[in-house]
Structures are given as structure tokens and as C-alpha cells.
N, C-alpha and C. Protein backbone atom coordinates (compact mmCIF):
# COMPACT_ATOMS: atom_id res chain seq x y z
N UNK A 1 0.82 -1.19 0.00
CA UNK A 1 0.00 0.00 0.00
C UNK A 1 0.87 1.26 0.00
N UNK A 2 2.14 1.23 0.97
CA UNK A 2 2.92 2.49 0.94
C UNK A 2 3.32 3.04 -0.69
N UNK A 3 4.04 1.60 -1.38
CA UNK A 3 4.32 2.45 -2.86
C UNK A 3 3.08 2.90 -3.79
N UNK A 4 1.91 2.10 -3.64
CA UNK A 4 0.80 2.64 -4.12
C UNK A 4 0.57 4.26 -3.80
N UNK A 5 0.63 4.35 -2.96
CA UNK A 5 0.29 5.49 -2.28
C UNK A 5 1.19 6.62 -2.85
N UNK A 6 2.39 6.43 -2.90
CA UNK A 6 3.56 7.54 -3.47
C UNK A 6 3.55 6.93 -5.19
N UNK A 7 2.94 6.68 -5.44
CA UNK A 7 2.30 6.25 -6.68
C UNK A 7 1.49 7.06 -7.67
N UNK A 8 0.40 7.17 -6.71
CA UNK A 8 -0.56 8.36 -6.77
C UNK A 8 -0.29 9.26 -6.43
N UNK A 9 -0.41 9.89 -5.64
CA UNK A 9 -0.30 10.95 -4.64
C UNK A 9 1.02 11.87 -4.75
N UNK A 10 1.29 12.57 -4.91
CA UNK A 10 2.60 13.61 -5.15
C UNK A 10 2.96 14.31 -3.33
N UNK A 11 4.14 13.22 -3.20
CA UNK A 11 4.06 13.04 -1.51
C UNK A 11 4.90 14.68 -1.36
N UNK A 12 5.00 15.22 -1.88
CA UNK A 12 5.79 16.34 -1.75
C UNK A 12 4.88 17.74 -1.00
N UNK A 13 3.97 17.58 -1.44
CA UNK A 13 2.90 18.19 -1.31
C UNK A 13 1.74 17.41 0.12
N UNK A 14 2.03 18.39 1.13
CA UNK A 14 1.00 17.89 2.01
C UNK A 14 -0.34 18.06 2.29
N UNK A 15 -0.48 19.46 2.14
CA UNK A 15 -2.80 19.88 2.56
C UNK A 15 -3.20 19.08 1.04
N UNK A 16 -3.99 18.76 1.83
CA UNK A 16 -5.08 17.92 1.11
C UNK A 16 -5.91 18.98 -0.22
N UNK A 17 -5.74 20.00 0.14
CA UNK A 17 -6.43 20.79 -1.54
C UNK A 17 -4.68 20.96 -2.60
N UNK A 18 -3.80 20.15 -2.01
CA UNK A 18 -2.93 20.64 -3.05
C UNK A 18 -2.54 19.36 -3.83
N UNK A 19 -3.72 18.49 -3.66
CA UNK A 19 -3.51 17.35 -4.44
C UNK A 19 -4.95 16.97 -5.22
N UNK A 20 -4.47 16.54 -6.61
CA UNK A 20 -5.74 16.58 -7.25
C UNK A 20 -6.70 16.10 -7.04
N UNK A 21 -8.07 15.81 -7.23
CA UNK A 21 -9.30 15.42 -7.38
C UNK A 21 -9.40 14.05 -8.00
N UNK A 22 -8.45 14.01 -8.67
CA UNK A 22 -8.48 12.96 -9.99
C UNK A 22 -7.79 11.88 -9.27
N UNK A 23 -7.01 12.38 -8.42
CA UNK A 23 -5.74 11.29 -8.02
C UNK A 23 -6.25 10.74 -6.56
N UNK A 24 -6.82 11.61 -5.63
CA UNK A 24 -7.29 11.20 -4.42
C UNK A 24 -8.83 10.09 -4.71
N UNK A 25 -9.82 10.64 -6.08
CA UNK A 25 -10.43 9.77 -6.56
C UNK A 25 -10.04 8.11 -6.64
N UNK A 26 -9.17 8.27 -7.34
CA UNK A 26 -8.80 6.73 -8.19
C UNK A 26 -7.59 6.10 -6.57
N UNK A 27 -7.12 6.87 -5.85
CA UNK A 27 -6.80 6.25 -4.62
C UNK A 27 -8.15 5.61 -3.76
N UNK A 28 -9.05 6.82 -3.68
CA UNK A 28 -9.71 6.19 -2.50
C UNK A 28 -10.75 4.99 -3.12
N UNK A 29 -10.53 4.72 -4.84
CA UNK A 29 -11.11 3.68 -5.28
C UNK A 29 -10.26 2.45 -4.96
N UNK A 30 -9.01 2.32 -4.95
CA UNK A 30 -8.32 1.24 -4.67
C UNK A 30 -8.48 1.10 -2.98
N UNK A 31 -8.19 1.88 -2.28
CA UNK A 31 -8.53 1.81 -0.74
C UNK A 31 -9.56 1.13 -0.57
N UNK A 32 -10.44 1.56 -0.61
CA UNK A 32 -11.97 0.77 -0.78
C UNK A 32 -11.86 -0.76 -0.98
N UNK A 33 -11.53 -1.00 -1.94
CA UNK A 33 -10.95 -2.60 -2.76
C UNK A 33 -10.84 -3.44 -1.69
N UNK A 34 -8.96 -2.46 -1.17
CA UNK A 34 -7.96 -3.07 -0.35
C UNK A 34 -8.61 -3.57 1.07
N UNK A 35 -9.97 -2.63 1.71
CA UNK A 35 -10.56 -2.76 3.01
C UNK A 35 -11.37 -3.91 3.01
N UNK A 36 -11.73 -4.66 3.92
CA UNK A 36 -12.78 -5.49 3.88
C UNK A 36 -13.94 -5.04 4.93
N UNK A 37 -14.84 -3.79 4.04
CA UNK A 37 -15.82 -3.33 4.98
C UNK A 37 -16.95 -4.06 4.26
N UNK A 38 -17.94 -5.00 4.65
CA UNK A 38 -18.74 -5.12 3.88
C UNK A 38 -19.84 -4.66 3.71
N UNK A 39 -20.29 -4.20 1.90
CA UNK A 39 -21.16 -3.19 1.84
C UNK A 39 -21.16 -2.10 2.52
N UNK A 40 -19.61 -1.70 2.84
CA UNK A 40 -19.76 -0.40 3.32
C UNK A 40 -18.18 0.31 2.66
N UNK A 41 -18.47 1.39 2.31
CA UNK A 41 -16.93 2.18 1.78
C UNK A 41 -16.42 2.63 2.83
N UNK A 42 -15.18 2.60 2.95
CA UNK A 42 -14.28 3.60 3.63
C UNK A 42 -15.03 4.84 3.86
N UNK A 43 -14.82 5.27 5.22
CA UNK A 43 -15.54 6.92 5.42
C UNK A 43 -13.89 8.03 4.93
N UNK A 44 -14.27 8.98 5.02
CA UNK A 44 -14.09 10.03 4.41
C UNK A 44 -12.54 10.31 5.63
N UNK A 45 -13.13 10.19 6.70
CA UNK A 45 -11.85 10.27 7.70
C UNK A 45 -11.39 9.34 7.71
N UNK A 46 -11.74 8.08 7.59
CA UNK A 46 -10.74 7.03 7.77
C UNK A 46 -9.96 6.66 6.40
N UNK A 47 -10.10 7.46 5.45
CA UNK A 47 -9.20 7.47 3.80
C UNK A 47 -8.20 8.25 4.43
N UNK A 48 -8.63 9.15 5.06
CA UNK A 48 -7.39 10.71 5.24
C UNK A 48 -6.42 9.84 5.81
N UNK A 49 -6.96 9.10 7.30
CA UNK A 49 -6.47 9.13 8.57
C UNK A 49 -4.70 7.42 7.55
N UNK A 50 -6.09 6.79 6.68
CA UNK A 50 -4.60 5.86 6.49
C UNK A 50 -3.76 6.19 4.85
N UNK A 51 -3.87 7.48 4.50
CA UNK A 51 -3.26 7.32 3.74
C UNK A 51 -2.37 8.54 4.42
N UNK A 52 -2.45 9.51 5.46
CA UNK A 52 -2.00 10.12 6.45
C UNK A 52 -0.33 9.07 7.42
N UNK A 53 -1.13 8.19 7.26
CA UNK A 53 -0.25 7.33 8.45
C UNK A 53 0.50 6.45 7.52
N UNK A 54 -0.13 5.40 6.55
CA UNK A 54 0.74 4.92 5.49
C UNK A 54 1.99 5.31 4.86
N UNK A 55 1.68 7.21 4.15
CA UNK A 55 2.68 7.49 3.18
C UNK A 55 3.00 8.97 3.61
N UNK A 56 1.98 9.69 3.88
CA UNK A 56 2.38 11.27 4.07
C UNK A 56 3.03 11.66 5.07
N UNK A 57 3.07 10.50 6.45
CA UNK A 57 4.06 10.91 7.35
C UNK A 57 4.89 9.76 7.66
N UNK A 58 4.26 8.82 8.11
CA UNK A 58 5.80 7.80 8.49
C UNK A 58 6.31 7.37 6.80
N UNK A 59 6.15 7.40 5.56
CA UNK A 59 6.79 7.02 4.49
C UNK A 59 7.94 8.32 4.22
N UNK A 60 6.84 9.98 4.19
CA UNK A 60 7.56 10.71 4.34
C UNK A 60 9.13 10.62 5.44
N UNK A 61 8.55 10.56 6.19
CA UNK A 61 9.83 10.53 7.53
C UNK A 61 11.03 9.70 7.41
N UNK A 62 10.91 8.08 7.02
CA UNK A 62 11.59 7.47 6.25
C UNK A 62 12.37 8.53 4.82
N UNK A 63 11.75 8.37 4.12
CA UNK A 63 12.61 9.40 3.05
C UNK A 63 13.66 10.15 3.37
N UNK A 64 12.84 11.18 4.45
CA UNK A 64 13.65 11.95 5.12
C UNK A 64 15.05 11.61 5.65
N UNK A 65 15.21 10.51 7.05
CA UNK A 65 16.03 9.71 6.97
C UNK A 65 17.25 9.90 6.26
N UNK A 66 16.43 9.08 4.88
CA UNK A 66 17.67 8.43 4.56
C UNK A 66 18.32 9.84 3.42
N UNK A 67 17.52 10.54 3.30
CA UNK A 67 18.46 11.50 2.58
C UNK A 67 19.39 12.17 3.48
N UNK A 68 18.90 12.56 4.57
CA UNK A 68 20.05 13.12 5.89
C UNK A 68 20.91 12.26 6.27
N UNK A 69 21.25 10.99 5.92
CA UNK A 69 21.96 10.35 6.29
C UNK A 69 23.02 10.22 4.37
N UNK A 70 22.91 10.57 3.78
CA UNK A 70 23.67 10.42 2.38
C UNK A 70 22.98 9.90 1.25
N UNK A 71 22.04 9.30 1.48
CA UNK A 71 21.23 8.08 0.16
C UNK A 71 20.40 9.47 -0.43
N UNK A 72 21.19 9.83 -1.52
CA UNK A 72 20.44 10.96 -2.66
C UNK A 72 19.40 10.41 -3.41
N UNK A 73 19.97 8.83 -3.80
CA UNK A 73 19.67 8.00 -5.13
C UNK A 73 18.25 8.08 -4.92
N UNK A 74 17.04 8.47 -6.31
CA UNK A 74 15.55 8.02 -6.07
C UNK A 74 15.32 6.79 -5.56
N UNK A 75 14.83 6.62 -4.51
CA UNK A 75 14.34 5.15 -4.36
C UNK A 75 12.79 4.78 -5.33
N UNK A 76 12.85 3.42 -5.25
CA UNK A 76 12.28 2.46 -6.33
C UNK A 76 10.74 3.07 -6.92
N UNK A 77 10.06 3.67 -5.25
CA UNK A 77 9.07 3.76 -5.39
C UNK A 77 8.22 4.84 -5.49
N UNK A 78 8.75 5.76 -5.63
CA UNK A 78 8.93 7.10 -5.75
C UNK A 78 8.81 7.76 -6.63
N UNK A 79 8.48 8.31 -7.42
CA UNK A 79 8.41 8.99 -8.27
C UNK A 79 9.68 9.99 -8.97
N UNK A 80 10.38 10.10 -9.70
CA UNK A 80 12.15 10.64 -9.51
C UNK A 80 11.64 12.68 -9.41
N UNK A 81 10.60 12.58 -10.42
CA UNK A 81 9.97 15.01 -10.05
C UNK A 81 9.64 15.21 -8.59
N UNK A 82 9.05 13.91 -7.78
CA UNK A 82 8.88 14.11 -6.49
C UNK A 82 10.04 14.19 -5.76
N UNK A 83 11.30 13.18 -5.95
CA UNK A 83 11.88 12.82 -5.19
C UNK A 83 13.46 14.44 -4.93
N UNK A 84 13.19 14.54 -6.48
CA UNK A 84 13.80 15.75 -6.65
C UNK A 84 13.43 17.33 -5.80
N UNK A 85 11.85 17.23 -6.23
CA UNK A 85 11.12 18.47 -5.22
C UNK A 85 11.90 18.04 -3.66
N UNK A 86 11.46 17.19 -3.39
CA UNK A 86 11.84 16.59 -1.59
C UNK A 86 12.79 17.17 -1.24
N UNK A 87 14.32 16.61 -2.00
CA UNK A 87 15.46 17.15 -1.69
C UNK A 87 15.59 18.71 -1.95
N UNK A 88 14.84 19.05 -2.41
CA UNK A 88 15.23 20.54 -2.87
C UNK A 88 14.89 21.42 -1.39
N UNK A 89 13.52 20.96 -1.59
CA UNK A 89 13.13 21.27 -0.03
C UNK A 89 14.13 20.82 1.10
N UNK A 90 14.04 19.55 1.40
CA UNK A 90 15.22 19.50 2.79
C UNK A 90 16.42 19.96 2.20
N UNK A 91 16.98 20.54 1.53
CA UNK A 91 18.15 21.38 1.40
C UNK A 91 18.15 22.74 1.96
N UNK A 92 16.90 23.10 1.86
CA UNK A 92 17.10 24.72 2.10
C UNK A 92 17.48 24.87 3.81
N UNK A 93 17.91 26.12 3.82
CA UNK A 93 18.00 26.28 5.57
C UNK A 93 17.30 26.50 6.24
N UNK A 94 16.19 27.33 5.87
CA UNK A 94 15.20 27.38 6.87
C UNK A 94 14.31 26.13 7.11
N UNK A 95 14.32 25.02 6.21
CA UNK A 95 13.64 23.48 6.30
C UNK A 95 15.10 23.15 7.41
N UNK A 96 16.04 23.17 7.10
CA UNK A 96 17.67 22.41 8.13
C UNK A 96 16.74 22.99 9.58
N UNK A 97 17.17 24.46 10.04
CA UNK A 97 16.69 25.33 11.03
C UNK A 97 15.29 25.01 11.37
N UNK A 98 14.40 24.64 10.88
CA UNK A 98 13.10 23.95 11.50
C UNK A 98 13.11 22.37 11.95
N UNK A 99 14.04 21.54 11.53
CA UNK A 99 14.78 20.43 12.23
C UNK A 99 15.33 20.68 13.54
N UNK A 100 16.28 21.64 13.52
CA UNK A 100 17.01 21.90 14.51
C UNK A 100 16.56 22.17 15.49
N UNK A 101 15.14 22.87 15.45
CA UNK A 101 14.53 23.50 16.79
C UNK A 101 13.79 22.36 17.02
N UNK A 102 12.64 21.57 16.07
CA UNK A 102 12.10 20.40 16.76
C UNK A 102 12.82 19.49 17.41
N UNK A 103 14.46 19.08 16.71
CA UNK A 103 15.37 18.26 17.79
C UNK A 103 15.40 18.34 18.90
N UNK A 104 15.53 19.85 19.35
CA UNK A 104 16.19 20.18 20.46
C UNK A 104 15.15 21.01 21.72
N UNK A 105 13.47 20.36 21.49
CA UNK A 105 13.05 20.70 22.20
C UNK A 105 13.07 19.93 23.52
């Protein structure tokens, strides 16, 4: 489900209006699939809450990781325009300097 998820979804981008219509569609059609609710769809918070927990933060965080630790290379599942945005972002200093203060609270 995690590479599905960074599949679809352009993990670079976090609020939920900055990702398309088209793409959160055809996700929360496979979600649905993947659940075994019967005769019942996934609710509306519980799509957010696991594709929230799946890919947008602990997959994110992982990523994170491993680029602060040296691994530049796109990984497999990833998308390579996303993976590029990512690093661009954790490069800058004020993204470094907003690390630094959550570390060290």
C-alpha cells in the first residue's frame, strides 16, 4: 500500500487541496478494494487518517532519513519530479533550522 500510495499521490505536497481530485479519486477507489468493509466504503476520515499514516508521514519521515543520512539515489518507489522536489526542499536552511529546533526541544 505504501508504494501505491507515493504512486498516486505527489508526496511532496501535504494539505489535502494541493492534491488533485483525480488522483485522491482513483486512490480512495483502490482503498476501498484493499478494506474489507462489507457493503460499506471507507468513510471520508478514515481514507485521510490511512493514507496520512501509510505514506504522508511515516513514508515521508523514512525518506527523510535516509536522505540526511547520504542516500540521494531516487528510491524504487517514488516517483524521480517528487523525489527531486523533496530534496530541494530538505536542502534549504530554513527546512535544516526547523529540524534543529524540533530536535532540540
Amino acid at each position: 500500500m505504501k508504494t501505491l500510495i507515493s504512486w498516486i499521490l505527489n508526496i511532496n505536497v501535504l494539505p489535502w487541496e494541493g492534491h488533485s481530485p483525480e488522483s485522491l479519486k482513483k486512490l480512495r477507489a483502490i482503498l476501498d478494494k484493499e478494506f474489507e468493509y462489507v457493503d460499506n466504503e471507507l468513510s471520508t476520515m478514515g481514507f485521510k487518517n490511512v493514507v496520512k499514516r501509510s505514506q504522508l508521514k511515516i513514508g515521508r519521515s523514512k525518506l527523510k532519513s535516509r536522505f540526511l543520512v547520504g542516500r540521494t539515489k531516487c528510491p524504487i518507489n517514488i516517483e524521480p519530479t517528487h523525489w527531486e522536489k523533496l530534496k530541494v526542499y530538505w536542502s534549504k536552511p530554513e527546512t535544516k533550522k526547523k529540524v534543529n529546533q524540533m530536535t532540540n526541544v
